[in-house]
Each structure stands twice: as structure tokens, then as C-alpha cells.
C-alpha atoms as a PDB file:
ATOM      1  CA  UNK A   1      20.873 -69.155  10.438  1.00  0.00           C
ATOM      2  CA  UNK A   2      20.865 -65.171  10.501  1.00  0.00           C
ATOM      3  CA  UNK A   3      17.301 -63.692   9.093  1.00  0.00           C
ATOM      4  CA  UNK A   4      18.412 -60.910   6.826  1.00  0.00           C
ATOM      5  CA  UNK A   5      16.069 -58.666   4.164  1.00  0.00           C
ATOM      6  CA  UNK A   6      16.107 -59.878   0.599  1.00  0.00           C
ATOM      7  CA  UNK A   7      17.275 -57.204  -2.413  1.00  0.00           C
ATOM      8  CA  UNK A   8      13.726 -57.098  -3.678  1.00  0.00           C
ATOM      9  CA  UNK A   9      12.329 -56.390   0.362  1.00  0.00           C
ATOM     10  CA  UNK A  10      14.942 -53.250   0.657  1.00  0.00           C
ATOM     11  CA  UNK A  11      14.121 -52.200  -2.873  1.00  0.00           C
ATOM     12  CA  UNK A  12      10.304 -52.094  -2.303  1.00  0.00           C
ATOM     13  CA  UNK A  13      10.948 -50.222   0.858  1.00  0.00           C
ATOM     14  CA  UNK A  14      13.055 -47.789  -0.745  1.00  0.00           C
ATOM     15  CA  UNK A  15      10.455 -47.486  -3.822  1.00  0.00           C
ATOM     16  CA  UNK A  16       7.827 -46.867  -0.530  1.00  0.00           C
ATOM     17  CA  UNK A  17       9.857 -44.269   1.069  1.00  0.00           C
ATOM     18  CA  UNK A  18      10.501 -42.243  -2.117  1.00  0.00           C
ATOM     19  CA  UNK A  19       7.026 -41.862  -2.936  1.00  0.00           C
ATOM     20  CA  UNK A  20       6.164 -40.616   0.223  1.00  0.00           C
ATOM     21  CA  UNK A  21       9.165 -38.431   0.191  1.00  0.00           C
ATOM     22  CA  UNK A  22       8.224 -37.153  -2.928  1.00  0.00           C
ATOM     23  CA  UNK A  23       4.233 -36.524  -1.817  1.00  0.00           C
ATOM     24  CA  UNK A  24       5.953 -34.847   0.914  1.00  0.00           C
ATOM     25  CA  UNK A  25       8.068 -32.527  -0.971  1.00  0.00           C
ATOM     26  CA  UNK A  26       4.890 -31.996  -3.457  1.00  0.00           C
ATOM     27  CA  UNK A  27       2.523 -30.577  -0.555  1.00  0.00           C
ATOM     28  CA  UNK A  28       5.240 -28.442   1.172  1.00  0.00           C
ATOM     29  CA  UNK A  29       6.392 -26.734  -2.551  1.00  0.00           C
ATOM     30  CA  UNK A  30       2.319 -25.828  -3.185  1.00  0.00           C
ATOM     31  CA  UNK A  31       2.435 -24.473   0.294  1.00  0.00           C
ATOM     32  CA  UNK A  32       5.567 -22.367  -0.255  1.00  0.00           C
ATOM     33  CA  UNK A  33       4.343 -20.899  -3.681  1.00  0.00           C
ATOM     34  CA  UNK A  34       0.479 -20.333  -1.900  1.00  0.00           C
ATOM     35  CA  UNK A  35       2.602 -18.579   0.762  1.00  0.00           C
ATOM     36  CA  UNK A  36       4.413 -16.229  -1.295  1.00  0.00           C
ATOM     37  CA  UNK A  37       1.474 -15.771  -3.722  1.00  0.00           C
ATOM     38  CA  UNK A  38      -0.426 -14.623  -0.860  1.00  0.00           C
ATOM     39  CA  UNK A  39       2.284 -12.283   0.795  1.00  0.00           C
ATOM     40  CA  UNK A  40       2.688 -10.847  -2.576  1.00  0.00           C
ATOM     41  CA  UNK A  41      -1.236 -10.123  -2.905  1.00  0.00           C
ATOM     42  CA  UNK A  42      -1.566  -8.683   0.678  1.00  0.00           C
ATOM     43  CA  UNK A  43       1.205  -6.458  -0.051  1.00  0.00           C
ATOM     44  CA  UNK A  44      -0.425  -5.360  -3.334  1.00  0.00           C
ATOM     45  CA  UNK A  45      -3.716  -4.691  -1.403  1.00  0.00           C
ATOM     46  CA  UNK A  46      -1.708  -2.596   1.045  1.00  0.00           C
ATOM     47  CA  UNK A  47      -0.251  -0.224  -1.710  1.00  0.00           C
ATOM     48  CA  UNK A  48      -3.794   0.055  -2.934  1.00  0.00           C
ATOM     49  CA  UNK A  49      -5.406   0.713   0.138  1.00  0.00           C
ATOM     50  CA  UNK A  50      -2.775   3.210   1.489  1.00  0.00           C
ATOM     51  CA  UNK A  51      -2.889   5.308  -1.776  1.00  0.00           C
ATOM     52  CA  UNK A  52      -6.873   5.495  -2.006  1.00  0.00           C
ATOM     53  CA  UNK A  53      -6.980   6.140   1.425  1.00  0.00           C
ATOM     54  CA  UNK A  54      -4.752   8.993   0.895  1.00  0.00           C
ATOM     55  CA  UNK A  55      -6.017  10.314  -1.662  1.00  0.00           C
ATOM     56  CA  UNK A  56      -9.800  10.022  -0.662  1.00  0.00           C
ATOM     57  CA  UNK A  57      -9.020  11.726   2.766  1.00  0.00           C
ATOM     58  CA  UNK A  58      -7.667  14.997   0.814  1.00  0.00           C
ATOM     59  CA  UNK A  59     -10.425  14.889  -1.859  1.00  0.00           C
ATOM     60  CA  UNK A  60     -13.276  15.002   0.494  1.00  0.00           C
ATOM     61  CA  UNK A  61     -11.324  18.506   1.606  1.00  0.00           C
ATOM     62  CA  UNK A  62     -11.582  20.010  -1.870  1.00  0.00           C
ATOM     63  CA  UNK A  63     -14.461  21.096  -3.828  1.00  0.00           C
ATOM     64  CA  UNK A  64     -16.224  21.387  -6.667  1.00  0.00           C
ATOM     65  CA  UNK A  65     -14.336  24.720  -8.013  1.00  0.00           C
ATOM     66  CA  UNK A  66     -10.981  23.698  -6.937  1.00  0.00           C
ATOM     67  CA  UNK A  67     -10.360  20.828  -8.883  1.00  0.00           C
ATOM     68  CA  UNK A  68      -8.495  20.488 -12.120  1.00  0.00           C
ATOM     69  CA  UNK A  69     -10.469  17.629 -14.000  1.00  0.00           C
ATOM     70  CA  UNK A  70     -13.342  18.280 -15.402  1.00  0.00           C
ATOM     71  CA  UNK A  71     -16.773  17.215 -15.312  1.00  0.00           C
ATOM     72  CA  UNK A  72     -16.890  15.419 -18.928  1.00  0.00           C
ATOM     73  CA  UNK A  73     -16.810  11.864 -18.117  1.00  0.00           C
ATOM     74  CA  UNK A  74     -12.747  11.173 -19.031  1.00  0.00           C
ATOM     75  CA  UNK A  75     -10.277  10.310 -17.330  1.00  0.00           C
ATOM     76  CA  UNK A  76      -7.369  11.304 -16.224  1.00  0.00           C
ATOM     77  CA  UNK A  77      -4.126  10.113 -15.036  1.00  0.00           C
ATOM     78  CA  UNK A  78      -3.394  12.934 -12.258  1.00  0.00           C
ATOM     79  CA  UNK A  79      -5.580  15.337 -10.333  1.00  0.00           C
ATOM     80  CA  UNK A  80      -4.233  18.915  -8.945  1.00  0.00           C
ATOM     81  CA  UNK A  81      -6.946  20.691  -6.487  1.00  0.00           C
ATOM     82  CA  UNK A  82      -6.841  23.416  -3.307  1.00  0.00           C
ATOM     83  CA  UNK A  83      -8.556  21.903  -0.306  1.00  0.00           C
ATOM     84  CA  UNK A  84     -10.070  23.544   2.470  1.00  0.00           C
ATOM     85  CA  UNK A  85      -8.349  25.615   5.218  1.00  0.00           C
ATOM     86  CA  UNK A  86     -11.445  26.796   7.451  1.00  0.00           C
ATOM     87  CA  UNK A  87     -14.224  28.869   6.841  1.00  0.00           C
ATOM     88  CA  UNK A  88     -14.282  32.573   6.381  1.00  0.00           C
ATOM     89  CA  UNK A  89     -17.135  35.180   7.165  1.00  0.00           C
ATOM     90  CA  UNK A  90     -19.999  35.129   5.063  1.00  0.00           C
ATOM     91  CA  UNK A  91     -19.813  31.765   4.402  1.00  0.00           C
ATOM     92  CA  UNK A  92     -16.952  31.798   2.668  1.00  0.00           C
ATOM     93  CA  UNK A  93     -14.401  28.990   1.829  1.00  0.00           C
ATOM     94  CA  UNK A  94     -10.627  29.733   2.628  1.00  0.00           C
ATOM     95  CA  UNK A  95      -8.603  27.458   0.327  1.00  0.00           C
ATOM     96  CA  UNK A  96      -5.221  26.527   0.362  1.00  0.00           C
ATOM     97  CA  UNK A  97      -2.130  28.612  -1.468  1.00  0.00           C
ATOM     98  CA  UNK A  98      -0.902  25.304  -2.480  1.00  0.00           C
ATOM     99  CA  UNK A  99      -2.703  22.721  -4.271  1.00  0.00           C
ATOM    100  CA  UNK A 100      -2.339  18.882  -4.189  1.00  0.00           C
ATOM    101  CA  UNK A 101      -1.557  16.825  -7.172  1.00  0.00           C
ATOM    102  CA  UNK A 102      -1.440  13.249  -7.427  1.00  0.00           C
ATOM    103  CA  UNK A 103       0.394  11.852 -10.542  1.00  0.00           C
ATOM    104  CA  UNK A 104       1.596   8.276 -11.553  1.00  0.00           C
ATOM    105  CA  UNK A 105       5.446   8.191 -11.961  1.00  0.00           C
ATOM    106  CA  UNK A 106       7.695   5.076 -13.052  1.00  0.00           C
ATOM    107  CA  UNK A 107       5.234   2.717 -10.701  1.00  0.00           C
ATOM    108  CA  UNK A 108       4.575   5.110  -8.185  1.00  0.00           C
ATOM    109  CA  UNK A 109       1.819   7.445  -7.009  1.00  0.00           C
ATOM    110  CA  UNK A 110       3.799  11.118  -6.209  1.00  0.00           C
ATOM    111  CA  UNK A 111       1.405  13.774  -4.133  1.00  0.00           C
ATOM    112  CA  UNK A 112       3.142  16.720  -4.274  1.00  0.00           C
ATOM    113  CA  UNK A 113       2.285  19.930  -2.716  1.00  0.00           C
ATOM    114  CA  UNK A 114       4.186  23.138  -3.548  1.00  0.00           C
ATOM    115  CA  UNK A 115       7.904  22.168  -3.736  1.00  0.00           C
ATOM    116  CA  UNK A 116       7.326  19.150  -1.247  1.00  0.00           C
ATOM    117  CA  UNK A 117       6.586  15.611  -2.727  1.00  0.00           C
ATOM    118  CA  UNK A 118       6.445  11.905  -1.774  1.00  0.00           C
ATOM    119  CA  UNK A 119       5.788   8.812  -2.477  1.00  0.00           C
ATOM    120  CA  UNK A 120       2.071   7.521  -1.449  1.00  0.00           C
ATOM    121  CA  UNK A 121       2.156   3.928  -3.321  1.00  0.00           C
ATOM    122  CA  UNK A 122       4.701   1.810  -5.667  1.00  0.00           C
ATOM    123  CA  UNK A 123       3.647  -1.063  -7.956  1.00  0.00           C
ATOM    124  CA  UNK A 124       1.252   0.574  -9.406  1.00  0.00           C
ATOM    125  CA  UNK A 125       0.009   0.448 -13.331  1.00  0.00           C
ATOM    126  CA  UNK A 126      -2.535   2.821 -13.660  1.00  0.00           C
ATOM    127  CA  UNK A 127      -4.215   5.904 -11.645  1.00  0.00           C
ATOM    128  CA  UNK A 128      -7.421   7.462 -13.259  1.00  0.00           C
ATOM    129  CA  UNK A 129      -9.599  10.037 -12.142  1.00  0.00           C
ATOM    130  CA  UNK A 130     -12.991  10.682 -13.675  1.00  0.00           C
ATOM    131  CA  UNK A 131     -15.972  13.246 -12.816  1.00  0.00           C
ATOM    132  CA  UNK A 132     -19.227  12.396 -14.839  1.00  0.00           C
ATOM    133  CA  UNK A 133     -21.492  15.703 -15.758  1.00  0.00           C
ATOM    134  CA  UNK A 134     -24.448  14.460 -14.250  1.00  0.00           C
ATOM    135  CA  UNK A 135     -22.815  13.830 -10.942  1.00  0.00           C
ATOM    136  CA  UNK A 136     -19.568  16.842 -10.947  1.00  0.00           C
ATOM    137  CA  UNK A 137     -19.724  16.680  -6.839  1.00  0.00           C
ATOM    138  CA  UNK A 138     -18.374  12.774  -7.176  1.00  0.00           C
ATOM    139  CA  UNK A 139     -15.028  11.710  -8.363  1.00  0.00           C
ATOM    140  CA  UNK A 140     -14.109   8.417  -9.475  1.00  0.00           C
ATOM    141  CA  UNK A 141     -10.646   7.012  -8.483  1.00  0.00           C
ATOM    142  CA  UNK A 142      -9.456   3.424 -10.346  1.00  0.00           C
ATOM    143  CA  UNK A 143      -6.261   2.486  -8.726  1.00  0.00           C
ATOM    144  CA  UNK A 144      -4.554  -0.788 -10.259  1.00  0.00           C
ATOM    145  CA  UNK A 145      -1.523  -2.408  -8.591  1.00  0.00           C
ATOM    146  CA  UNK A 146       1.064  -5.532 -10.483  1.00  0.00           C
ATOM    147  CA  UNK A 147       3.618  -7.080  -8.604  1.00  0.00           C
ATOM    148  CA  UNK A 148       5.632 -10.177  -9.430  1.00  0.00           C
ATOM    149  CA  UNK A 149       6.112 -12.674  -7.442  1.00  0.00           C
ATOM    150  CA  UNK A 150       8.864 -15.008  -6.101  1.00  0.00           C
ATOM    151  CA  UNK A 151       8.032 -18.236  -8.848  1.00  0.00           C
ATOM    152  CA  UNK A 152       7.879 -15.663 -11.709  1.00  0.00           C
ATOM    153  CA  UNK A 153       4.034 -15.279 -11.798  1.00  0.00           C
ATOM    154  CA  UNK A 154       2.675 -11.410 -12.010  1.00  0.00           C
ATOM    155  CA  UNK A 155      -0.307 -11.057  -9.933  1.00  0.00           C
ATOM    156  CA  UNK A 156      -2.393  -7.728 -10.386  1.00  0.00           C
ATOM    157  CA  UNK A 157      -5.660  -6.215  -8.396  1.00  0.00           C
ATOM    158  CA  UNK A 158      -7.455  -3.041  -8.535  1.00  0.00           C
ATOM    159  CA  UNK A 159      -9.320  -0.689  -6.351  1.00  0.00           C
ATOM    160  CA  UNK A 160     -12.339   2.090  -7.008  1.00  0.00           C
ATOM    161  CA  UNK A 161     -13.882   4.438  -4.948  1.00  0.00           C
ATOM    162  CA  UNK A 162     -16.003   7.263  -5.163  1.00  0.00           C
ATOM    163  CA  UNK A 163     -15.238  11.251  -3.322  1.00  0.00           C
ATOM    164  CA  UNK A 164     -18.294  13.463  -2.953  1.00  0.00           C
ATOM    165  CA  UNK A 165     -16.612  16.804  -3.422  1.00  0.00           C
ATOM    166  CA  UNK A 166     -17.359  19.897  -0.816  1.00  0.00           C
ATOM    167  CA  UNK A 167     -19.426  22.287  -2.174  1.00  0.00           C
END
């Protein structure tokens, strides 16, 4: 007599299997969407990075005169300012022909200087600039990013720094 599996053996098996399956297919679809969640962050961090790093670097070069924002406590969506070319007898500050400006434009952060522009940073929401009056040598930058991601989901970070002007 040939030992064989009964209908309810293979059925409890296959019951078994499928939940395992299905655990399986669970923990590898969280791992995909923390995956692309996280790609999707890190290249929203990049953007933000690369465009206040930019921007801080050319800042620092400028000075207190040369900007175009005032010291009120506002803020404002672009900056324009000369930054330094060298120093000059007397003390003196030689400033450039040609002054900067950083403006947000359908998601992306343009510096332009005389007839040349490019792009510094995409994805981005909002650029603000703000100089307080009791501290006009500092300028506050607020940099906020929003990307979607692959699933649907919109994730969205921010950066702030602070420039002490030249004087």
C-alpha cells in the first residue's frame, strides 16, 4: 500500500507556505518604500546643502553696503549684492561691476550674475532672506526643499543658516 498526503495535509501546507510568502512579500515592500523614501530625502538634503553652500560662500564676500535687503527684520525672496574683488589703497574695498542675485524660479534657485545665470538647486518651495536691525552684519537664509516620492508621498525638509557680512 503506497503512503500518499491527504487533501487536508497539502492544503495546510499550502495555507503554511502562503503565509510565509505573504510575510515575505510584506517585509521586502516596507523595505522598498524605506528605500526610496530615503533616496528621495538624501537627495532633498543635497539640493539644500548645495544651494546654502553656494550661497553662504558668496555672502561672506559681500558686505554690509552692498547688499540689497535691508536691515528691517523681513524677508525676502531674492538677494542682489557686489562682493569683494581685493583691497584697494587706503583701506579701501574694490567691489565687483556685477552683482549676484539669487532668486526662486518655478522650483529652482537661479544666481545670476550680469547676463550669465544658472541653476544652483531644484525642488525647492521657498528661499527667504532676512537681516534683523540689531544684528545688519548677519543674514538669515531659510531654504525649504519638497520632493515626491516614488509611492506618492511628498516629503519636505528645510535648512537655515546665518552669513556675517564683511564690513
Amino acid at each position: 500500500m503506497k503512503k500518499a498526503f491527504t487533501l487536508i495535509e497539502v492544503l495546510v501546507v499550502v495555507l503554511l507556505a502562503s503565509v510565509v510568502f505573504a510575510g515575505l512579500f510584506l517585509v521586502m515592500s516596507s523595505g522598498r518604500t524605506t528605500w526610496y523614501s530615503a533616496d528621495t530625502r538624501i537627495t532633498i538634503q543635497e539640493e539644500l546643502r548645495k544651494a546654502m553652500r553656494q550661497i553662504s560662500d558668496d555672502l561672506r564676500s559681500s558686505g554690509v553696503t552692498q547688499i540689497s535687503i535691508p536691515a528691517d527684520g523681513a524677508a525676502y525672496s531674492s538677494v542682489s549684492f557686489n562682493i569683494s574683488e581685493g583691497a584697494l589703497g587706503a583701506g579701501s574695498v574694490n567691489w565687483s561691476a556685477d552683482a549676484i542675485n539669487y532668486t526662486l524660479s518655478s522650483g529652482q534657485i537661479i544666481r545670476a550674475v550680469g547676463s550669465e545665470s544658472r541653476i544652483i538647486a531644484n525642488n525647492i518651495t521657498n528661499l527667504s532672506f532676512l537681516r534683523q536691525v540689531a544684528s545688519s552684519k548677519v543674514v538669515r537664509i531659510n531654504v525649504t526643499a519638497s520632493k515626491s516620492t516614488v509611492f506618492g508621498g511628498v516629503l519636505n525638509a528645510s535648512l537655515d543658516s546665518a552669513v556675517a557680512l564683511r564690513n
